[in-house]
N, C-alpha and C. Protein backbone atom coordinates (compact mmCIF):
# COMPACT_ATOMS: atom_id res chain seq x y z
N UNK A 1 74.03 28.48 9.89
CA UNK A 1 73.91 28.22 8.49
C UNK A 1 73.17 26.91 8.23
N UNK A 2 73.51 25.56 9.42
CA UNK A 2 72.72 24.83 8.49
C UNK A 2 71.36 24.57 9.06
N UNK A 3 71.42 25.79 10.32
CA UNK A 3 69.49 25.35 10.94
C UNK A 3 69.11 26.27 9.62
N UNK A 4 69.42 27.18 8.64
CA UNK A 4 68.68 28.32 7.92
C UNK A 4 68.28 27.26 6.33
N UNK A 5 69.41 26.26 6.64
CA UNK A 5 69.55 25.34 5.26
C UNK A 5 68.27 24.23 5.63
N UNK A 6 68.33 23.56 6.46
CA UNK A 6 67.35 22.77 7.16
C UNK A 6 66.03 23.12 7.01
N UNK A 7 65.52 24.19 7.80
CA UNK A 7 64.54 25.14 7.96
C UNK A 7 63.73 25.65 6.19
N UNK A 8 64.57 26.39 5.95
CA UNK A 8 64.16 26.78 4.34
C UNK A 8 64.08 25.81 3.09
N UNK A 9 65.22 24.97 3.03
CA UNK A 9 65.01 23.93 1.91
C UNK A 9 65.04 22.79 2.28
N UNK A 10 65.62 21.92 3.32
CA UNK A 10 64.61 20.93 2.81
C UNK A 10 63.83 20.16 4.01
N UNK A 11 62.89 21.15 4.63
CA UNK A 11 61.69 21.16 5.39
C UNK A 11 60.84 20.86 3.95
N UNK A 12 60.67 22.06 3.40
CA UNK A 12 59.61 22.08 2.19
C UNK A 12 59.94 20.83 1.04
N UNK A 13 61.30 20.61 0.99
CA UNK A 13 61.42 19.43 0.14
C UNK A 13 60.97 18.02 0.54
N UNK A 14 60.75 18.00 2.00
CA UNK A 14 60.56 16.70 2.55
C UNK A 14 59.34 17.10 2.47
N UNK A 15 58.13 17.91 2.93
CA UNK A 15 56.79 18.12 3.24
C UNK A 15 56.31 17.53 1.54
N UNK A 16 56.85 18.52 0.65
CA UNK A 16 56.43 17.88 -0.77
C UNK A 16 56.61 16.57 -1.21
N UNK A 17 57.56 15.55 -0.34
CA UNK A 17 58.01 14.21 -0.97
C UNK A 17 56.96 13.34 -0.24
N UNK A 18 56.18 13.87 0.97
CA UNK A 18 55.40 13.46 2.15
C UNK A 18 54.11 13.68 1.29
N UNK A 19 53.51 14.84 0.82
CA UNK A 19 52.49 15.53 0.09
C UNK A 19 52.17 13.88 -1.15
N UNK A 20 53.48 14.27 -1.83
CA UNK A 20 53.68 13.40 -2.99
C UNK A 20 52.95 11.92 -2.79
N UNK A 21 53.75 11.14 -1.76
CA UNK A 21 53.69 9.90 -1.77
C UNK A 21 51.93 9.82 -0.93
N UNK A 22 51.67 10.49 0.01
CA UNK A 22 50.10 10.89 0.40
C UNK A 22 49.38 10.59 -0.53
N UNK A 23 49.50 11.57 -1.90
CA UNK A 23 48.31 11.77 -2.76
C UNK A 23 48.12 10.37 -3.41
N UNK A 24 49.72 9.89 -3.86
CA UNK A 24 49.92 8.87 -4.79
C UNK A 24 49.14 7.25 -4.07
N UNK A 25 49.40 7.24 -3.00
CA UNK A 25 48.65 6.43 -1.94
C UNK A 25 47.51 6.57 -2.14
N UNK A 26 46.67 8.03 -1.56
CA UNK A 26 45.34 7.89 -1.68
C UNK A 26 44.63 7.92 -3.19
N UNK A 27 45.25 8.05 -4.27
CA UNK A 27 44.94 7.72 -5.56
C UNK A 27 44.71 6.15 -5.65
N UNK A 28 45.49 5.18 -5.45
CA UNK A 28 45.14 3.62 -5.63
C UNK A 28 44.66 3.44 -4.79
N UNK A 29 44.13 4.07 -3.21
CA UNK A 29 43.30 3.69 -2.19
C UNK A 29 41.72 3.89 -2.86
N UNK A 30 41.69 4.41 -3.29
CA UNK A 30 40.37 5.35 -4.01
C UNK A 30 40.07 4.45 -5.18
N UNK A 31 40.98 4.05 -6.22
CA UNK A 31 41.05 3.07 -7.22
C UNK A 31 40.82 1.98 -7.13
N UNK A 32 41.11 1.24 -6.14
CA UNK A 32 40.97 -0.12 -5.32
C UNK A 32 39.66 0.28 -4.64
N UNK A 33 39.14 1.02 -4.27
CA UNK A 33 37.45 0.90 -3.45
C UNK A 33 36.67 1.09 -4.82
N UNK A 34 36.89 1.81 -5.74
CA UNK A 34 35.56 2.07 -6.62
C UNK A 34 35.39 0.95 -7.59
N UNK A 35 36.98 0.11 -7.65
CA UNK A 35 36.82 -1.15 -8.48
C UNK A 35 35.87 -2.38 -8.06
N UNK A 36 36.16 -1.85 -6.14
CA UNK A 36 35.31 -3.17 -5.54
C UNK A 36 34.23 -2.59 -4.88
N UNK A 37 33.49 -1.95 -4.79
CA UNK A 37 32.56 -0.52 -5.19
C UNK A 37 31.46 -1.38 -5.45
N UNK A 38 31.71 -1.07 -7.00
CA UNK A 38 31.27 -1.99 -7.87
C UNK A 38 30.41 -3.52 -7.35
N UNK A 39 31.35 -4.05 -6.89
CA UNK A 39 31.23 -5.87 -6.84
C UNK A 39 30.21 -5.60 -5.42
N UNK A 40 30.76 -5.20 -4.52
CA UNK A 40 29.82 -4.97 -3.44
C UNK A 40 28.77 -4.55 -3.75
N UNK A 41 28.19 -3.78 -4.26
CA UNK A 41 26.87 -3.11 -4.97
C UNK A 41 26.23 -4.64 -5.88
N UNK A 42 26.99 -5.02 -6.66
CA UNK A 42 26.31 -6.23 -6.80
C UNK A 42 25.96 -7.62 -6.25
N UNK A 43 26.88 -7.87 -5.20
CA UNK A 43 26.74 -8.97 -4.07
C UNK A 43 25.57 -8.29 -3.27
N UNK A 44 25.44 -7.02 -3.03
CA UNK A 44 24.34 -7.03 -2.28
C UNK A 44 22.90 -6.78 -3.08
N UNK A 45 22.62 -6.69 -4.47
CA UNK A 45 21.60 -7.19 -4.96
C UNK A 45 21.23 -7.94 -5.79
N UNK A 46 22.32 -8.96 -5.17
CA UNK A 46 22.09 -10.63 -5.50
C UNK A 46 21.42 -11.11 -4.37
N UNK A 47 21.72 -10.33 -3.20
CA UNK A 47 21.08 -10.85 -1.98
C UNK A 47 19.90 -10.71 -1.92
N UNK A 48 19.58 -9.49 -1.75
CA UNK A 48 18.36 -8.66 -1.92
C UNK A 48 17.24 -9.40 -3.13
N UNK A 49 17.80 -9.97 -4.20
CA UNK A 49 17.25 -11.02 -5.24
C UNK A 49 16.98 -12.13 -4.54
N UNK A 50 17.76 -12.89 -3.48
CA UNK A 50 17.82 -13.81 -3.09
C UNK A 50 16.72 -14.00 -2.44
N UNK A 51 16.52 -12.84 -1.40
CA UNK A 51 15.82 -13.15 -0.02
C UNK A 51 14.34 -12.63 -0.89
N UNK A 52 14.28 -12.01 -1.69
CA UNK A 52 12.96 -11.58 -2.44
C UNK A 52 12.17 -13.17 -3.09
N UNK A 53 13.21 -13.69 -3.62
CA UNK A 53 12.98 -15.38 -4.35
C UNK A 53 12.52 -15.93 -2.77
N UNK A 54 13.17 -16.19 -2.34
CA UNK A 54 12.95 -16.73 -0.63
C UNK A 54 11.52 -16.52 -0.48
N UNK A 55 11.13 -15.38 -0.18
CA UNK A 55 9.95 -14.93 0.59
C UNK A 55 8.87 -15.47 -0.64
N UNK A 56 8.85 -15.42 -2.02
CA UNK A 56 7.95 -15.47 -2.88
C UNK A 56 7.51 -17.20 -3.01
N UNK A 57 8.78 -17.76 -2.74
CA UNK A 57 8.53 -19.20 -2.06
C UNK A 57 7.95 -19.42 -1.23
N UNK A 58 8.03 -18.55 -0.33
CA UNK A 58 7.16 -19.22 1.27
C UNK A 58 5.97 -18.74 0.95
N UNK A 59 5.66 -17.62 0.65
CA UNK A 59 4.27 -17.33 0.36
C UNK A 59 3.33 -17.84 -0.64
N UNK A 60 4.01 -18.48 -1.57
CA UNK A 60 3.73 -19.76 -2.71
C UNK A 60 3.15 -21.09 -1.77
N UNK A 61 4.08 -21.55 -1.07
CA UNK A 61 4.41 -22.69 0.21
C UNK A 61 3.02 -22.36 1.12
N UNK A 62 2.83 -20.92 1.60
CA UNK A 62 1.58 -20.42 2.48
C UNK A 62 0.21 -20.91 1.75
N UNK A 63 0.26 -20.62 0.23
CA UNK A 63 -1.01 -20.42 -0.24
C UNK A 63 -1.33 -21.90 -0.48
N UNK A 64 0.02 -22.80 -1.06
CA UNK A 64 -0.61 -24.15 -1.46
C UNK A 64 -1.30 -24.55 0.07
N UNK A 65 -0.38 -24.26 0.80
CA UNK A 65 -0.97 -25.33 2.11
C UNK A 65 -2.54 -25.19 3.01
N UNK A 66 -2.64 -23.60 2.52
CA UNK A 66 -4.10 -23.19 2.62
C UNK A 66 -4.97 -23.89 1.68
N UNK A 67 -4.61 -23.96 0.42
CA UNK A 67 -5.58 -24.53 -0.42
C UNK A 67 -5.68 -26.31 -0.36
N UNK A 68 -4.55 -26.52 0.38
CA UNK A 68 -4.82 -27.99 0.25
C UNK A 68 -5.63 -28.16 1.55
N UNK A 69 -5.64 -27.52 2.55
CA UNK A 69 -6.09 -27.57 3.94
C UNK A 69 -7.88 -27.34 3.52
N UNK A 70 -7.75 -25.74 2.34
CA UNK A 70 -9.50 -25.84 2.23
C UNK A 70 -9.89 -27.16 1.43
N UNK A 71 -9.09 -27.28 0.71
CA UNK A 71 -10.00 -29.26 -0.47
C UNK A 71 -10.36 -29.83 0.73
N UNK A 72 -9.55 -29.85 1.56
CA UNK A 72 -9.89 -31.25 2.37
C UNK A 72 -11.05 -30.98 3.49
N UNK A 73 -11.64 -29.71 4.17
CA UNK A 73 -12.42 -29.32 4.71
C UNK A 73 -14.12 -29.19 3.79
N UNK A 74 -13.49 -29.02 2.35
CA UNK A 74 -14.50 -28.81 1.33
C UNK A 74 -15.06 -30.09 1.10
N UNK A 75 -13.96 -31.16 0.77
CA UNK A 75 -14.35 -32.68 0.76
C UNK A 75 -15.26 -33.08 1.72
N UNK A 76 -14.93 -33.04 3.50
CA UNK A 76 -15.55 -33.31 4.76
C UNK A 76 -17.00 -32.44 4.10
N UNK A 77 -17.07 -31.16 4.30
CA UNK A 77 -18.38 -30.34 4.02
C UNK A 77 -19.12 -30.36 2.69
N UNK A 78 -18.48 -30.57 1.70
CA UNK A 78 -19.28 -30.83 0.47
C UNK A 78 -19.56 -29.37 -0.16
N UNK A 79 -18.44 -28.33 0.06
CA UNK A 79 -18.53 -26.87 -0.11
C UNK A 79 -17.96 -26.81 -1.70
N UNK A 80 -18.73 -25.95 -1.88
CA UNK A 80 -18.05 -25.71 -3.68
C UNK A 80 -17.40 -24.25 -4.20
N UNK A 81 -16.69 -24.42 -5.36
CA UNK A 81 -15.36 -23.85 -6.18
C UNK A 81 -15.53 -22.74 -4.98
N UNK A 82 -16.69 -21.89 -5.25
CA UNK A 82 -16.47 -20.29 -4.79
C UNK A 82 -16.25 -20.16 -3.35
N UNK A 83 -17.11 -21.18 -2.49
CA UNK A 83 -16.81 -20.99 -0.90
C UNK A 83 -15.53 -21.61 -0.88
N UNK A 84 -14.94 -22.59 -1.79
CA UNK A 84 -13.59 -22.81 -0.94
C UNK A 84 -12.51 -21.73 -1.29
N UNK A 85 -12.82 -21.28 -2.45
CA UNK A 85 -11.77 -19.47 -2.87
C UNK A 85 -11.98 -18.73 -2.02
N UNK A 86 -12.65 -18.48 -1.27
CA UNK A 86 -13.64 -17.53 -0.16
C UNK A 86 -12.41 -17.80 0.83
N UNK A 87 -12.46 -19.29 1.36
CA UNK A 87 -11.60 -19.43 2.44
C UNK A 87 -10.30 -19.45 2.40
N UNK A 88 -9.96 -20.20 1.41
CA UNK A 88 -8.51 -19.46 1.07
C UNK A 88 -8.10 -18.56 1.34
N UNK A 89 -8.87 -17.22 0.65
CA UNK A 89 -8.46 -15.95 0.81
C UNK A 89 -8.71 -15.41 1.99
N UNK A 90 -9.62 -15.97 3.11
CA UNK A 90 -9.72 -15.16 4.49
C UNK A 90 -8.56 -16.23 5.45
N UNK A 91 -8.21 -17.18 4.86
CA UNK A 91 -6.97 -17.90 5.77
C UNK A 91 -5.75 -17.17 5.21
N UNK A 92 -5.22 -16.71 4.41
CA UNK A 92 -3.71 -16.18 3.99
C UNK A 92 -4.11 -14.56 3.62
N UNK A 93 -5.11 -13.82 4.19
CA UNK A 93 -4.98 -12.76 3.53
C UNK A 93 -4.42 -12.30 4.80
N UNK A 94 -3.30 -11.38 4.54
CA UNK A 94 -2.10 -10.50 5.21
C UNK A 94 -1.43 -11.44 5.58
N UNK A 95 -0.92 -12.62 5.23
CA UNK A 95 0.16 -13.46 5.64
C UNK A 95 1.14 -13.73 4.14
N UNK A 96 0.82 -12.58 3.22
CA UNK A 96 1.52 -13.10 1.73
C UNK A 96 2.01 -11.71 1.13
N UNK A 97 2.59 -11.24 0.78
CA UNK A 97 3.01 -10.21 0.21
C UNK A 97 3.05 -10.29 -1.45
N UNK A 98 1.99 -11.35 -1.87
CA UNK A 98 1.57 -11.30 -3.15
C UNK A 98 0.66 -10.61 -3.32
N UNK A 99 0.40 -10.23 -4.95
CA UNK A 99 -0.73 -9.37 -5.39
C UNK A 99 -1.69 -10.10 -5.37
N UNK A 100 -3.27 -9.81 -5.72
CA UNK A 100 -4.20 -10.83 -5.90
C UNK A 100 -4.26 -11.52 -7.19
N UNK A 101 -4.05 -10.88 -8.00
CA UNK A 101 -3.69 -12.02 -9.23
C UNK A 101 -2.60 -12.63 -9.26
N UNK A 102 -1.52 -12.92 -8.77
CA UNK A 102 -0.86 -14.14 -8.31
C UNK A 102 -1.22 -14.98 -7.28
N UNK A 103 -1.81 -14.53 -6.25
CA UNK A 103 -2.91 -15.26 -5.10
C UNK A 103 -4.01 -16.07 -5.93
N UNK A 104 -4.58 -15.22 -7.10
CA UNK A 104 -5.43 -16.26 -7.64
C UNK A 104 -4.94 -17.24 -8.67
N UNK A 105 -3.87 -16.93 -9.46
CA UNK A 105 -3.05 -17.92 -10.43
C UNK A 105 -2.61 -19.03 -9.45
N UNK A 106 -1.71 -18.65 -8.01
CA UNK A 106 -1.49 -19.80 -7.15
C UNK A 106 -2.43 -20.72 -6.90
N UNK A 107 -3.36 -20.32 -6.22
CA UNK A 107 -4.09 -21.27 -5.93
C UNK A 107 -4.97 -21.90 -6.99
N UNK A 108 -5.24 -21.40 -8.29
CA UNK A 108 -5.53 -21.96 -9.51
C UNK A 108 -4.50 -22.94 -10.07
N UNK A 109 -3.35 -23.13 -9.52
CA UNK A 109 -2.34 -23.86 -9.92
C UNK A 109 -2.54 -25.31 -9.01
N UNK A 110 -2.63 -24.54 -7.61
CA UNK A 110 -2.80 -25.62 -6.71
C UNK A 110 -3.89 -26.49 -6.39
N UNK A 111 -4.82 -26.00 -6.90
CA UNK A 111 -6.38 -26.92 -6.87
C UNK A 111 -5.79 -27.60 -8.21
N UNK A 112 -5.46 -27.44 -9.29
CA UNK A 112 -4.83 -28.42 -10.20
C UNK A 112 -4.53 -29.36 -10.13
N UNK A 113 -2.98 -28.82 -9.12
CA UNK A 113 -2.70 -30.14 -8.67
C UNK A 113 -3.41 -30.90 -7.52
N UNK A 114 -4.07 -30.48 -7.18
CA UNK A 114 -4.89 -31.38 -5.98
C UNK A 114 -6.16 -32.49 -6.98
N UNK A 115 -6.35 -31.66 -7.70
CA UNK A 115 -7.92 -32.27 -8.47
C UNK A 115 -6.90 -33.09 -9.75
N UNK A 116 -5.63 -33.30 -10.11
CA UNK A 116 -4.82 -34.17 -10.50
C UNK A 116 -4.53 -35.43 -9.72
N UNK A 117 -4.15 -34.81 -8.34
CA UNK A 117 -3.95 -36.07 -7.56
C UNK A 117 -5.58 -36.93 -7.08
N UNK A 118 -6.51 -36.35 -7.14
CA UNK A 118 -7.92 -36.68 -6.94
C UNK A 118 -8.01 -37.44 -8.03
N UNK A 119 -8.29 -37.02 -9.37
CA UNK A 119 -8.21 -38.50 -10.83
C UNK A 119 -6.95 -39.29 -10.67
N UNK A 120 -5.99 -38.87 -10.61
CA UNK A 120 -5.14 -40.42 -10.46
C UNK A 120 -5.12 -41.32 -9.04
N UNK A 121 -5.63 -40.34 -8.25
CA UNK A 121 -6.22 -41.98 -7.07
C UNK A 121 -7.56 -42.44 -7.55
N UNK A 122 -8.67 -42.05 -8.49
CA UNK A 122 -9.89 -42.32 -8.30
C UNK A 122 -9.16 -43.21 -9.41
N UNK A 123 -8.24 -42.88 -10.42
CA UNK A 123 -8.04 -44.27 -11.80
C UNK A 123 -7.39 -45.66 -10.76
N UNK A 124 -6.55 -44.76 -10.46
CA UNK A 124 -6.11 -46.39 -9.31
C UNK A 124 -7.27 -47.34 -8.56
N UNK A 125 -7.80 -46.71 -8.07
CA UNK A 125 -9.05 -47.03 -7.45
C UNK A 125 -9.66 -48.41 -8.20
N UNK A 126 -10.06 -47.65 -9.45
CA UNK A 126 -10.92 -48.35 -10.46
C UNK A 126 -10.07 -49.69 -10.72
């Protein structure tokens, strides 16, 4: 009588209290990942922002140092606007993952400042 009591009721009553507390578990397991789901999905394209800013720096960093490298070869040679854009662009081309109109705004920025620092040593000078 009580293996038939055991066996029939409460096998199935325990399997359902087992079932129960399972589902109820994997309900806030599931609740707790999609909340932080979320945050992870955005920590990683903050990164991905990060290392994109990163690289657009160095390749900023690439182009000034080319252009300050051509002034000063242009100065020695006496080469003008267009041959030193010329060299620029055959010293950093495939070392930048910029477009060419930011390649040319950069280094239009950076002869700026070079031909800035050129009048305020030539006023000192004077």
């Amino acid at each position: 009588m009580k293996e038939i009591l055991i066996s029939q009721v409460l096998t199935p009553i325990i399997e359902v209290i087992i079932s129960t507390i399972l589902g109820i578990a994997l309900y806030y397991v599931r609740k707790f990942y999609n909340k932080h789901k979320d945050f992870l999905e955005l920590q990683r394209q903050q990164l991905i922002q990060k290392i994109n800013i990163d690289k657009y720096n160095k390749d900023i960093a690439v182009v000034k140092n080319a252009v300050n490298a051509v002034e000063q070869l242009g100065k020695e040679n006496k080469w003008e606007g267009t041959i030193k854009h010329a060299k620029v662009l055959e010293i950093i081309k495939d070392k930048t993952g910029l477009t060419d109109e930011q390649i040319f705004n950069v280094i239009k920025g950076a002869v700026l400042e070079v031909n800035c620092l050129k009048s305020t040593e030539t006023t000192k000078q004077k």
